[in-house]
C-alpha atoms as a PDB file:
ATOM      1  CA  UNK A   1      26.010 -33.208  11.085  1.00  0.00           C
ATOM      2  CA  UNK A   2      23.569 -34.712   8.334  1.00  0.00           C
ATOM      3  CA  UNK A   3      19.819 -35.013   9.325  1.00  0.00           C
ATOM      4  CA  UNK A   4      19.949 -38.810  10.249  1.00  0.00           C
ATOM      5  CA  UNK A   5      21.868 -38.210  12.449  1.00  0.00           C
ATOM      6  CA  UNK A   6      20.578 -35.544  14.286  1.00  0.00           C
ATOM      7  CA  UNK A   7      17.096 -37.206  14.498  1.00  0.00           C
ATOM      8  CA  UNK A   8      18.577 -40.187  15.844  1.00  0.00           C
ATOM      9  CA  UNK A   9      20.230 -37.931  18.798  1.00  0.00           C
ATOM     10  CA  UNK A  10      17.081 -35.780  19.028  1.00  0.00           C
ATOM     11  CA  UNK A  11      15.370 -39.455  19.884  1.00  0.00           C
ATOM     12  CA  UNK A  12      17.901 -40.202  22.615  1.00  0.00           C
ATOM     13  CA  UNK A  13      17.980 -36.200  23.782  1.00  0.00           C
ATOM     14  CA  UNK A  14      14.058 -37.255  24.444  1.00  0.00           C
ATOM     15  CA  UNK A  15      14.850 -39.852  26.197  1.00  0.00           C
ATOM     16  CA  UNK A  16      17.115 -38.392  28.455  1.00  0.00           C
ATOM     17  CA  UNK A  17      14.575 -35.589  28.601  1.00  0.00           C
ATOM     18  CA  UNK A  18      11.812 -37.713  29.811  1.00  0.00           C
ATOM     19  CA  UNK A  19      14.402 -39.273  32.237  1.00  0.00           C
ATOM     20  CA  UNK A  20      14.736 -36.177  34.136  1.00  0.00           C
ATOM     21  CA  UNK A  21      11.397 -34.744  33.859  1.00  0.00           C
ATOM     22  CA  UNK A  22       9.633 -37.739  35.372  1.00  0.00           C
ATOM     23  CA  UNK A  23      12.477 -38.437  38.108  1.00  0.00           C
ATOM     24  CA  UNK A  24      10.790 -34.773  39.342  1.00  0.00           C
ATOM     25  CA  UNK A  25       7.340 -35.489  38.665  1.00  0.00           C
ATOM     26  CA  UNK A  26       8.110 -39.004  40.760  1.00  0.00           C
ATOM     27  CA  UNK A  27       9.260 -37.251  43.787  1.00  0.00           C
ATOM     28  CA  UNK A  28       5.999 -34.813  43.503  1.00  0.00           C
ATOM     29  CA  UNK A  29       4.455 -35.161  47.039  1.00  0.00           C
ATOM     30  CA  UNK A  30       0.802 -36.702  47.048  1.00  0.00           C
ATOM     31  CA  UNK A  31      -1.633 -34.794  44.925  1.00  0.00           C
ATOM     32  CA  UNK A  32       0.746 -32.441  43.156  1.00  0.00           C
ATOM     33  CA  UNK A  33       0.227 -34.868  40.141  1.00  0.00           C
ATOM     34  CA  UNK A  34      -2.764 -34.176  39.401  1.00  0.00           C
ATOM     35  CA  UNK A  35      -3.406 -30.899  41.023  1.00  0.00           C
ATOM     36  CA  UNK A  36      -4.982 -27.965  39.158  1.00  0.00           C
ATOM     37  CA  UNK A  37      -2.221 -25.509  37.705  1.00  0.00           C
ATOM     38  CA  UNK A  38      -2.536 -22.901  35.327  1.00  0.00           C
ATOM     39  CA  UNK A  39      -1.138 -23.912  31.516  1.00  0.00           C
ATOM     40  CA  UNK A  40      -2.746 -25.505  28.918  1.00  0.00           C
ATOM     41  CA  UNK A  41      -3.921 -28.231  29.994  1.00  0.00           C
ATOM     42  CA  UNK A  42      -4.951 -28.332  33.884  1.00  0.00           C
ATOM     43  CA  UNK A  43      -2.117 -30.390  35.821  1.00  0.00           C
ATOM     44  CA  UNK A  44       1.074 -32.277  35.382  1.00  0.00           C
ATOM     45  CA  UNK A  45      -0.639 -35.492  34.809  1.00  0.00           C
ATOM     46  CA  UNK A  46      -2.705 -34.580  31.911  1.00  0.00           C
ATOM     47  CA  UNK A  47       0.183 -32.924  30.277  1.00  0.00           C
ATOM     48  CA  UNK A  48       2.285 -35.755  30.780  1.00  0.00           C
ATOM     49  CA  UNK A  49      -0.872 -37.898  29.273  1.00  0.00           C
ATOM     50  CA  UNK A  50      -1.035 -35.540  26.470  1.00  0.00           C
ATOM     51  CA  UNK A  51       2.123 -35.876  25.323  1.00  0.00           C
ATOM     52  CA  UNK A  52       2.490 -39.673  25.241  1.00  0.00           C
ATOM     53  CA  UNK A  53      -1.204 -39.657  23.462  1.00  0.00           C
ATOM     54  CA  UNK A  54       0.488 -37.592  20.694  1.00  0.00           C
ATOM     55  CA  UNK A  55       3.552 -39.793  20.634  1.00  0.00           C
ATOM     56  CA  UNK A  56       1.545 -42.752  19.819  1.00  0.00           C
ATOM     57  CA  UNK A  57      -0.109 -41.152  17.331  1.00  0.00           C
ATOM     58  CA  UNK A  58       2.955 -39.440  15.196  1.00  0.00           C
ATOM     59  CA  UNK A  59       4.858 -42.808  15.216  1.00  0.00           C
ATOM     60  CA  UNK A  60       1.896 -45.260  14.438  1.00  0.00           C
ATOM     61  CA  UNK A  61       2.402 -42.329  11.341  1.00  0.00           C
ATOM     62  CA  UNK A  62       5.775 -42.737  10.716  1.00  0.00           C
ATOM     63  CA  UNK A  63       5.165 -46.263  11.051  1.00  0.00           C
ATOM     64  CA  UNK A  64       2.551 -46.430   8.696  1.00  0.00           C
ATOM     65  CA  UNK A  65       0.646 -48.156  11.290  1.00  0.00           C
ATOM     66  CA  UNK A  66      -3.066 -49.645  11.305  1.00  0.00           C
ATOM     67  CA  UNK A  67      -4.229 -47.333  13.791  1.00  0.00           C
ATOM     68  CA  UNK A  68      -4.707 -43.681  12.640  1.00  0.00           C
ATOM     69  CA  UNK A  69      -6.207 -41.110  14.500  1.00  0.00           C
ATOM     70  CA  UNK A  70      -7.436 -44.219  16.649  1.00  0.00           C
ATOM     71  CA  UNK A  71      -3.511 -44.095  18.254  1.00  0.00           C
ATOM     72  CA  UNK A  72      -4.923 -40.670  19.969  1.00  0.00           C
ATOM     73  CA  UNK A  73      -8.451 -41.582  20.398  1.00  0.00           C
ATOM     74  CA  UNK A  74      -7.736 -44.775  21.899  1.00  0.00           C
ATOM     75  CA  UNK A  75      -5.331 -43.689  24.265  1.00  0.00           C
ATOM     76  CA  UNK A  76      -6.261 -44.727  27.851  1.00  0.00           C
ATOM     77  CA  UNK A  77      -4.645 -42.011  30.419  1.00  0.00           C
ATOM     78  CA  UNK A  78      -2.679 -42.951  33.387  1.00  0.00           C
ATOM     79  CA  UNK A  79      -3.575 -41.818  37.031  1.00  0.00           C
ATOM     80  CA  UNK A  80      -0.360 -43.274  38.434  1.00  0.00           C
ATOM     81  CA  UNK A  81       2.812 -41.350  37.373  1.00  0.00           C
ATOM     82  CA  UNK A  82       4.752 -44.044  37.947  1.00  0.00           C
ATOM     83  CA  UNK A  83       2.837 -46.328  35.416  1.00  0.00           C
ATOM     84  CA  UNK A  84       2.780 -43.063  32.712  1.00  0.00           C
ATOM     85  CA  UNK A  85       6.567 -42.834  33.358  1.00  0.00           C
ATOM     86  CA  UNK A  86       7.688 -46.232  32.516  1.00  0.00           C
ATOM     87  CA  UNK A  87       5.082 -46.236  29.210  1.00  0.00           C
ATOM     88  CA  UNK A  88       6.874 -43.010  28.076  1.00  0.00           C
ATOM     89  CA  UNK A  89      10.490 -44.806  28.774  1.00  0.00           C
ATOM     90  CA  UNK A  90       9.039 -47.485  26.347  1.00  0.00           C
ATOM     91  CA  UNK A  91       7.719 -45.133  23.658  1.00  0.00           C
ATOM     92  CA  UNK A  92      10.904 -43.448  24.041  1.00  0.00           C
ATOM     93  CA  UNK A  93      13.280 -46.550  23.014  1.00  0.00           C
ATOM     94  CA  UNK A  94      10.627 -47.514  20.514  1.00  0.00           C
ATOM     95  CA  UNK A  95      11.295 -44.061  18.975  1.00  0.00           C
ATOM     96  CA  UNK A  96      15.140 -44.512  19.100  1.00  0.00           C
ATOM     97  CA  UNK A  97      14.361 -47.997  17.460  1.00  0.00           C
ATOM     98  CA  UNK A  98      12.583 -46.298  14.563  1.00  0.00           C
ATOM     99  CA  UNK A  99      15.090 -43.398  13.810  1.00  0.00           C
ATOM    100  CA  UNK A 100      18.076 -45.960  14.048  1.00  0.00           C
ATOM    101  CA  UNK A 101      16.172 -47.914  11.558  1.00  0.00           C
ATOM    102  CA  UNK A 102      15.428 -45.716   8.876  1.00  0.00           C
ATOM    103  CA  UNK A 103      18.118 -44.487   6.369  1.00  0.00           C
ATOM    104  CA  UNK A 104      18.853 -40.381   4.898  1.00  0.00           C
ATOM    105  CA  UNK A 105      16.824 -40.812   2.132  1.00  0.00           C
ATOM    106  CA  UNK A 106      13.698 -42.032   4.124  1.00  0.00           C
ATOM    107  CA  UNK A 107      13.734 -38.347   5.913  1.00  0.00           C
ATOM    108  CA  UNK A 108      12.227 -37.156   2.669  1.00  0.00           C
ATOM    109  CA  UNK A 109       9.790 -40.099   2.416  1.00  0.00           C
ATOM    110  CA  UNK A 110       5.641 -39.740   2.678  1.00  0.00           C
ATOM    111  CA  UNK A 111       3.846 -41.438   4.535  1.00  0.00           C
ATOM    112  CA  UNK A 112      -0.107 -41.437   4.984  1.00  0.00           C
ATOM    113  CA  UNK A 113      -1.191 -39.386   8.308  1.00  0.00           C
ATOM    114  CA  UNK A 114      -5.287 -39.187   9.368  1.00  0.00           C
ATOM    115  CA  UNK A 115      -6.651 -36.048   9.741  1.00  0.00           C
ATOM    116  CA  UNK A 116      -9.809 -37.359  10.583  1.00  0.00           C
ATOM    117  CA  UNK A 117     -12.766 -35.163   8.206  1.00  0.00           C
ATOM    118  CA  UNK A 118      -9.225 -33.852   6.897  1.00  0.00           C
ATOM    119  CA  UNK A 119      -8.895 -36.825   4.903  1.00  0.00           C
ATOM    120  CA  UNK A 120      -5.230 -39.272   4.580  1.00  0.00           C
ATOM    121  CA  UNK A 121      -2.885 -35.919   4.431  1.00  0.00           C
ATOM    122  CA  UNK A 122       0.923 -37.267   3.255  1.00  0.00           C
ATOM    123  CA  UNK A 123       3.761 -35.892   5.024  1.00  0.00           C
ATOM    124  CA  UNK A 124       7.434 -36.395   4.798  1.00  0.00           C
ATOM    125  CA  UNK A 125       9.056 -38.413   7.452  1.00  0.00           C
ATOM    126  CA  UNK A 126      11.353 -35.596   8.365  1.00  0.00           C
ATOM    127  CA  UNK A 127       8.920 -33.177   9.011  1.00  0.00           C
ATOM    128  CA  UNK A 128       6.733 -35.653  11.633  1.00  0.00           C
ATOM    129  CA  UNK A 129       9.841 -35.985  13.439  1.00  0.00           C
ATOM    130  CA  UNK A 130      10.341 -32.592  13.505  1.00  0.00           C
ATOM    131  CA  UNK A 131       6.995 -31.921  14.519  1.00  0.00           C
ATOM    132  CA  UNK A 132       7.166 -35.018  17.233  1.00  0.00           C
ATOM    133  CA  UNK A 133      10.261 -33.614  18.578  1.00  0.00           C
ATOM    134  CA  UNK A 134       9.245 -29.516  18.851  1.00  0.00           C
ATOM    135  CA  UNK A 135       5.760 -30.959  20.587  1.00  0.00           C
ATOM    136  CA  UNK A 136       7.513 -32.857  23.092  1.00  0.00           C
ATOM    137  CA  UNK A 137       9.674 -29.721  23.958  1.00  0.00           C
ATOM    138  CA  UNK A 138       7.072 -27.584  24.013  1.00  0.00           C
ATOM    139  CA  UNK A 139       4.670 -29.736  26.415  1.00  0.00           C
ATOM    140  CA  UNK A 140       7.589 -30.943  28.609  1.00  0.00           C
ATOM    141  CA  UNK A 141       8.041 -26.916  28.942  1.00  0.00           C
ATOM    142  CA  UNK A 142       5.365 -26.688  30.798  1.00  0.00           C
ATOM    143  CA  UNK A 143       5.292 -29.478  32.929  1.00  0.00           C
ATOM    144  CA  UNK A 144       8.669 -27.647  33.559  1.00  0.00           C
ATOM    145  CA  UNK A 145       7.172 -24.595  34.248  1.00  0.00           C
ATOM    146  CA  UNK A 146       4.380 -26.096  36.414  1.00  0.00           C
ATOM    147  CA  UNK A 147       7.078 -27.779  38.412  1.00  0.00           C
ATOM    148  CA  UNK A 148       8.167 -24.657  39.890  1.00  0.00           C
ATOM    149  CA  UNK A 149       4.810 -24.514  41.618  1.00  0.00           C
ATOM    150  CA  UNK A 150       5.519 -27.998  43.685  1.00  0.00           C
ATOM    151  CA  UNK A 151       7.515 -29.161  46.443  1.00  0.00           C
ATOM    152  CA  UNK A 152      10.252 -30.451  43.928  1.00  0.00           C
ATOM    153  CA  UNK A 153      12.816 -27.870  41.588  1.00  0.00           C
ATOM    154  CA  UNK A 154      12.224 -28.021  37.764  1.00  0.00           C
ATOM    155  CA  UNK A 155      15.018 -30.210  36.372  1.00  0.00           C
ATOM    156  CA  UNK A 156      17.688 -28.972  33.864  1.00  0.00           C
ATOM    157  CA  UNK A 157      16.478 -30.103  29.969  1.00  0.00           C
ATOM    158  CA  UNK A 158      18.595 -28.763  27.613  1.00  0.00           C
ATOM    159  CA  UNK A 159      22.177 -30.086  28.932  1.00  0.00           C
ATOM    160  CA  UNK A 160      22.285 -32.902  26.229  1.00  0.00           C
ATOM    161  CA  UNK A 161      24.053 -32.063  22.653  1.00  0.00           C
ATOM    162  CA  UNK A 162      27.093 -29.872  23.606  1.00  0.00           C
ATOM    163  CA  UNK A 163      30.478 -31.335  24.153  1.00  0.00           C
ATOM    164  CA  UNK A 164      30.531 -28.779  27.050  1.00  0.00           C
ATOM    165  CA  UNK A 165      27.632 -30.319  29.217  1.00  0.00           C
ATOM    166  CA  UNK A 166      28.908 -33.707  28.884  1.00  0.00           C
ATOM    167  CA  UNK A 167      30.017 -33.700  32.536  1.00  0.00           C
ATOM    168  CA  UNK A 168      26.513 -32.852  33.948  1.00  0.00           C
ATOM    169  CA  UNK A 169      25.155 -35.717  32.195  1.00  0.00           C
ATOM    170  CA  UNK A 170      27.362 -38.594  31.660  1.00  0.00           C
ATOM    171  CA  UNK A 171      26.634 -40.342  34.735  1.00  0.00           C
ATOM    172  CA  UNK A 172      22.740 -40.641  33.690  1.00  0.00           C
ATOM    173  CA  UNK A 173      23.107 -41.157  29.858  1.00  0.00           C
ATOM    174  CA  UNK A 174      25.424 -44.221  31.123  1.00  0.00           C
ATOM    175  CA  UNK A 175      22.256 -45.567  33.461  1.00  0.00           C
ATOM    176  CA  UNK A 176      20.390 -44.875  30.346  1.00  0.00           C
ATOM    177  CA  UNK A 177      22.436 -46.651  28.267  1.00  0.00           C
ATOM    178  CA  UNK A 178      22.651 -43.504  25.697  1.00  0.00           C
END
């Protein structure tokens, strides 16, 4: 598999990644949102938060967006998870949008990022994405994690690239449209 192509299905494993966690964190009874929990940031809601903050950010980058470091700054948090869920499902298709635009030689293009007192820093389209993708994993991991201290059972994430799995998935990658 060439690198195009596995960004492109690293986009849609977010999706379907996002899909899952937040059908959980939607069934969360009242107050286990935003409840205190031990991880690196204090509850399920400002995880969640935290991760689409950073989203915005990386692909206003890859974009090579007006918006900088104001994509993060600006970010206004959600208190309702089902209003943070449906802005991640539309950050998520945006990202699919972008990698299924973009062709193998732009993986190795630059593109300005703002690092704030850091200066414009250029870094290779690849390597956001990379970046993008191993912060979503590692943030969703502990909302995963934090789950298991609620009324509702962590979801399974990592059922999405082998041929094998295909049967414990297929049913929501069709509702997703994936």
């Amino acid at each position: 598999m060439d690198l195009l192509t596995h960004n492109r299905r690293m986009a849609r494993n977010n999706r379907w990644s996002n899909d899952r966690l937040y059908h959980a964190v939607l069934a969360l009874r009242p107050g286990e949102f935003e409840a205190e929990r031990v991880s690196f940031f204090p509850s399920i809601k400002e995880t969640l938060n935290h991760i689409l903050a950073v989203d915005h950010l990386y692909l206003d980058f890859l974009e090579e967006g007006p918006l900088g470091a104001a994509a993060f700054d600006d970010f206004g948090a959600f208190d309702n998870a089902a209003a943070l869920s449906q802005a991640q499902a539309d950050f998520d298709w945006r990202l699919i949008r972008f990698c299924d635009g973009f062709i193998e030689t732009d993986l190795d293009r630059y593109v300005p990022t703002d690092r704030r007192e850091d200066g414009i820093i250029p870094e290779r389209i690849g390597d956001l994405l990379a970046h993008l993708f191993l912060h979503q994993i590692h943030h969703r991991g502990q909302v995963h994690a934090m789950l298991s201290g609620t009324s509702v059972k962590p979801p399974q994430l990592d059922e999405f690239l082998l041929d094998y799995d295909l049967p414990l998935r297929r049913d929501e990658l069709e509702r997703l449209g994936l």
